[in-house]
C-alpha atoms as a PDB file:
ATOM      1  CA  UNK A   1       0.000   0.000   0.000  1.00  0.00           C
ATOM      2  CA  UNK A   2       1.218   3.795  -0.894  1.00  0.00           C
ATOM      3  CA  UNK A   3       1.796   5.775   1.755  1.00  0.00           C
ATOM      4  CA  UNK A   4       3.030   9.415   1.149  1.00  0.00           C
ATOM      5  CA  UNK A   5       3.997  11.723   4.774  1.00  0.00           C
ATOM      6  CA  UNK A   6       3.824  15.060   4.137  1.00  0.00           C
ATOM      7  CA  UNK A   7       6.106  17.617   6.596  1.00  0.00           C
ATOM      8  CA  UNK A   8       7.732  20.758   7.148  1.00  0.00           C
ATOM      9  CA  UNK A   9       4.826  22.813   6.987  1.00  0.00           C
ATOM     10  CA  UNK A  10       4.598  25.910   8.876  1.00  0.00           C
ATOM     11  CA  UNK A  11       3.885  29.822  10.064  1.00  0.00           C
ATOM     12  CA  UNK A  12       6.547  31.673   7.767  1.00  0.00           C
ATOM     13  CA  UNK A  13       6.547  35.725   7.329  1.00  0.00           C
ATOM     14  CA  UNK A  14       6.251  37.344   3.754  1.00  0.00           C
ATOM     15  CA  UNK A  15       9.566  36.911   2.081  1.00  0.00           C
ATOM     16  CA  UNK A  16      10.112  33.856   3.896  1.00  0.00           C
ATOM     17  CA  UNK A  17      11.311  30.007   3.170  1.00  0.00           C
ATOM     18  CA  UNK A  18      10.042  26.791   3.697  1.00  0.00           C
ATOM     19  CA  UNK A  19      11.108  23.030   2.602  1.00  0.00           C
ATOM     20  CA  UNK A  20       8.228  20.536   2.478  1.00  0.00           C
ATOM     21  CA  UNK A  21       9.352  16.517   2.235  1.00  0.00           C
ATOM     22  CA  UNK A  22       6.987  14.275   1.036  1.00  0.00           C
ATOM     23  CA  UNK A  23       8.499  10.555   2.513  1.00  0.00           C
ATOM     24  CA  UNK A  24       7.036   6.980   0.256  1.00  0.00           C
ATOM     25  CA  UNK A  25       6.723   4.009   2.519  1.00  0.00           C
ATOM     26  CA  UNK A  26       7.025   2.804  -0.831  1.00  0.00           C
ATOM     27  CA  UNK A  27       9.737   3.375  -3.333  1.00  0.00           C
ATOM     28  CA  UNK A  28       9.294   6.954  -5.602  1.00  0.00           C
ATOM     29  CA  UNK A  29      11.086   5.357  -8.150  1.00  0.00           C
ATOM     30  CA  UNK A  30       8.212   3.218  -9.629  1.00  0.00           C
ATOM     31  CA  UNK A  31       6.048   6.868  -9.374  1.00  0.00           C
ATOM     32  CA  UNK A  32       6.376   8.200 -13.045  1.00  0.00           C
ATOM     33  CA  UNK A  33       5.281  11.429 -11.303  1.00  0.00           C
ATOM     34  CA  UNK A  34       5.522  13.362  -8.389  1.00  0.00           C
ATOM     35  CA  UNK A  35       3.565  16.475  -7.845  1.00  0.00           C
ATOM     36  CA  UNK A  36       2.778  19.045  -5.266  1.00  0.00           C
ATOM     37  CA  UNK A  37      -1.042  20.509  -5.236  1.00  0.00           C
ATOM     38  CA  UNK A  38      -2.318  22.868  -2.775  1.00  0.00           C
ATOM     39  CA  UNK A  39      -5.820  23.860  -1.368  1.00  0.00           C
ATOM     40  CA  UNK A  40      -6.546  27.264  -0.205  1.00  0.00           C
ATOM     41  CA  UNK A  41      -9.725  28.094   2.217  1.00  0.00           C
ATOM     42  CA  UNK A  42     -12.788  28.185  -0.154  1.00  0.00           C
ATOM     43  CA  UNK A  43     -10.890  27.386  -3.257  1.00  0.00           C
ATOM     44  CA  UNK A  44     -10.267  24.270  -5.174  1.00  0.00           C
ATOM     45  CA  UNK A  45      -6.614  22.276  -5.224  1.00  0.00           C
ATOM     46  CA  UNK A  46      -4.489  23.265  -7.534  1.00  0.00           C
ATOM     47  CA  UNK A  47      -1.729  22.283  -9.023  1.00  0.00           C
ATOM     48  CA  UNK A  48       1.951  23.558  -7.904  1.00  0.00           C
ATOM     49  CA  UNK A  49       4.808  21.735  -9.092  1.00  0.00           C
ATOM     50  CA  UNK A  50       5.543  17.946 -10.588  1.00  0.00           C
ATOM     51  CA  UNK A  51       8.568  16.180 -11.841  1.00  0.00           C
ATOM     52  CA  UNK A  52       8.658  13.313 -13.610  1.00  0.00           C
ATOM     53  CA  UNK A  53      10.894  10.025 -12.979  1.00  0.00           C
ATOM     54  CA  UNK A  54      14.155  11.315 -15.507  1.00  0.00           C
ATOM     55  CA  UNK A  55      14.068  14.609 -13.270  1.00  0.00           C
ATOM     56  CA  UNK A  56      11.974  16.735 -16.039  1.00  0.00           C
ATOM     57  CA  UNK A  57      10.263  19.410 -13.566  1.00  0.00           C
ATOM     58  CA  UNK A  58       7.272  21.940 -14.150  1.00  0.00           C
ATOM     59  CA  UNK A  59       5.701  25.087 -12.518  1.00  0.00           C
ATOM     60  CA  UNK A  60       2.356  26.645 -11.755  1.00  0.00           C
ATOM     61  CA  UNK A  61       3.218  30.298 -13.020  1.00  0.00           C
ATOM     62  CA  UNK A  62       1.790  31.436  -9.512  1.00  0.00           C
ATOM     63  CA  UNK A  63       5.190  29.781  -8.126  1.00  0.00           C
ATOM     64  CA  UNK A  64       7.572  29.359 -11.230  1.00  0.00           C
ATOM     65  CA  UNK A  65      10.941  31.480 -10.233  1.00  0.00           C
ATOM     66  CA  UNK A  66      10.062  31.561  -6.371  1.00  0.00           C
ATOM     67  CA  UNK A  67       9.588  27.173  -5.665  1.00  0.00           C
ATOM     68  CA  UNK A  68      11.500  24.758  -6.383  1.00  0.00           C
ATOM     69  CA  UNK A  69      10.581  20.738  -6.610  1.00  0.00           C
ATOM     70  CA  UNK A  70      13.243  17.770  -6.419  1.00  0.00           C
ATOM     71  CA  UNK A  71      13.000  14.590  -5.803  1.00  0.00           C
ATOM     72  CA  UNK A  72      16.088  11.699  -4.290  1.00  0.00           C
ATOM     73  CA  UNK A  73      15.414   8.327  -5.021  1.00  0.00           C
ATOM     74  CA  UNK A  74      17.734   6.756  -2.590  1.00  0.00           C
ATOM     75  CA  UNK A  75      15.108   8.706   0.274  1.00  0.00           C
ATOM     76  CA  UNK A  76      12.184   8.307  -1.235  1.00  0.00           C
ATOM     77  CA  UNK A  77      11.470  11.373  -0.517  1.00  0.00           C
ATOM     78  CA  UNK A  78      10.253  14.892  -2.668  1.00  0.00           C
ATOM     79  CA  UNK A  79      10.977  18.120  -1.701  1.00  0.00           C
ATOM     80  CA  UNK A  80       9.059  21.210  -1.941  1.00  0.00           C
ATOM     81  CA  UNK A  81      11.560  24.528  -1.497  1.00  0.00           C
ATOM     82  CA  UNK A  82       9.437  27.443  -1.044  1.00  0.00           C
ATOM     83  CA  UNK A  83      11.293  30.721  -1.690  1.00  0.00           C
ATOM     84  CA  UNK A  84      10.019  34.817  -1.179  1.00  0.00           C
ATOM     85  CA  UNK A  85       6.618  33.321   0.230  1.00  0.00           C
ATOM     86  CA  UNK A  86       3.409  35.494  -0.011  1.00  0.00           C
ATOM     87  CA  UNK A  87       0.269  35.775   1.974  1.00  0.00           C
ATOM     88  CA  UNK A  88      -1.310  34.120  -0.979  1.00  0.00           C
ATOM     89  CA  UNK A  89       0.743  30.683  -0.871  1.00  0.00           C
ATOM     90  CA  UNK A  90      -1.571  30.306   2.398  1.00  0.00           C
ATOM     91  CA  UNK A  91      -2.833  26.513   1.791  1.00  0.00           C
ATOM     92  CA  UNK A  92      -2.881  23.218   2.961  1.00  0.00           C
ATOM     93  CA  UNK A  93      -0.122  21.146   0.093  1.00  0.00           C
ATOM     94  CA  UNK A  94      -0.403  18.037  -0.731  1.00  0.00           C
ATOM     95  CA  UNK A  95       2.082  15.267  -2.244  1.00  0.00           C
ATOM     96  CA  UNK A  96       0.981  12.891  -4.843  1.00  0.00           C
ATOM     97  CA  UNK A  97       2.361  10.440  -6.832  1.00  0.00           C
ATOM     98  CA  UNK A  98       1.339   8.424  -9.641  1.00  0.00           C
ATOM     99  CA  UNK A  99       1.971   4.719  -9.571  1.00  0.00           C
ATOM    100  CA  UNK A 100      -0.687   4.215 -12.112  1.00  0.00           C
ATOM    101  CA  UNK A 101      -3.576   5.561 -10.278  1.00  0.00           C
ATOM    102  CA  UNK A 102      -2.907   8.703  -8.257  1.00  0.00           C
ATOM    103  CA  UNK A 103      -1.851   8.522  -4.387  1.00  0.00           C
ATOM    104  CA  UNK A 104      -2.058  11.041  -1.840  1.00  0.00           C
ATOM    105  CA  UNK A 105      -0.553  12.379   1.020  1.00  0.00           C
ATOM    106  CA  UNK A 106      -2.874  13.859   4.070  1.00  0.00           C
ATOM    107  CA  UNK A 107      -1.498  17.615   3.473  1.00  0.00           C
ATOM    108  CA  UNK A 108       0.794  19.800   5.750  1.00  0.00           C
ATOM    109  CA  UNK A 109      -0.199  23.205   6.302  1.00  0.00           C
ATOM    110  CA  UNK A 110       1.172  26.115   5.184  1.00  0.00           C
ATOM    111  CA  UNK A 111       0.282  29.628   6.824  1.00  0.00           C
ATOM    112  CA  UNK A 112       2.261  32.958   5.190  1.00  0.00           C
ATOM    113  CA  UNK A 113       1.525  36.032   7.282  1.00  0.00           C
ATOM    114  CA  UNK A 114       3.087  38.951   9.956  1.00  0.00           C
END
């Protein structure tokens, strides 16, 4: 059974950084993709970041320039690096992956604000 652990979510200022891991009990290896999505309050989840098995990565334009998604094999594990965070990243993000049918994590929440 999948089983994606989402962590390092947080309160961060404006401007601010944060690094969100996604752990597979499993092995990200067989995932042909890994993704991040997000849910704001009242709004549907979106789409943030994914990167495919061969390391090919792409970018909601809301985030392209400020996050940045990775993924290490050996961990199992995806990363999430959140750079010159805004009130507006405010969400709860999720990992998936896609072993055939999608998988999800339970979320981590992330709160921007002063």
């Amino acid at each position: 059974q999948v089983q994606l652990v989402e962590s390092g979510g947080g309160l961060v200022q404006p401007g601010g950084s944060l690094r969100l891991s996604c752990v597979d009990s499993g092995s990200i290896f067989s995932s042909n993709v890994m993704a991040w999505y997000r849910q704001a309050p009242g709004k549907q989840r979106e789409w943030v970041a994914s990167v495919t098995k061969v390391g090919i990565t792409n970018y909601a334009d809301s985030v392209k320039g400020r996050f940045t998604i990775a993924r290490d094999n050996p961990k199992n594990t995806v990363y999430l690096q959140m750079n010159s965070l805004k009130p507006d990243d405010t969400a709860v993000y999720y990992c998936a992956a896609l072993k055939g049918a999608w998988y999800w994590g339970q979320g981590t929440q992330v709160t921007v604000s002063s």
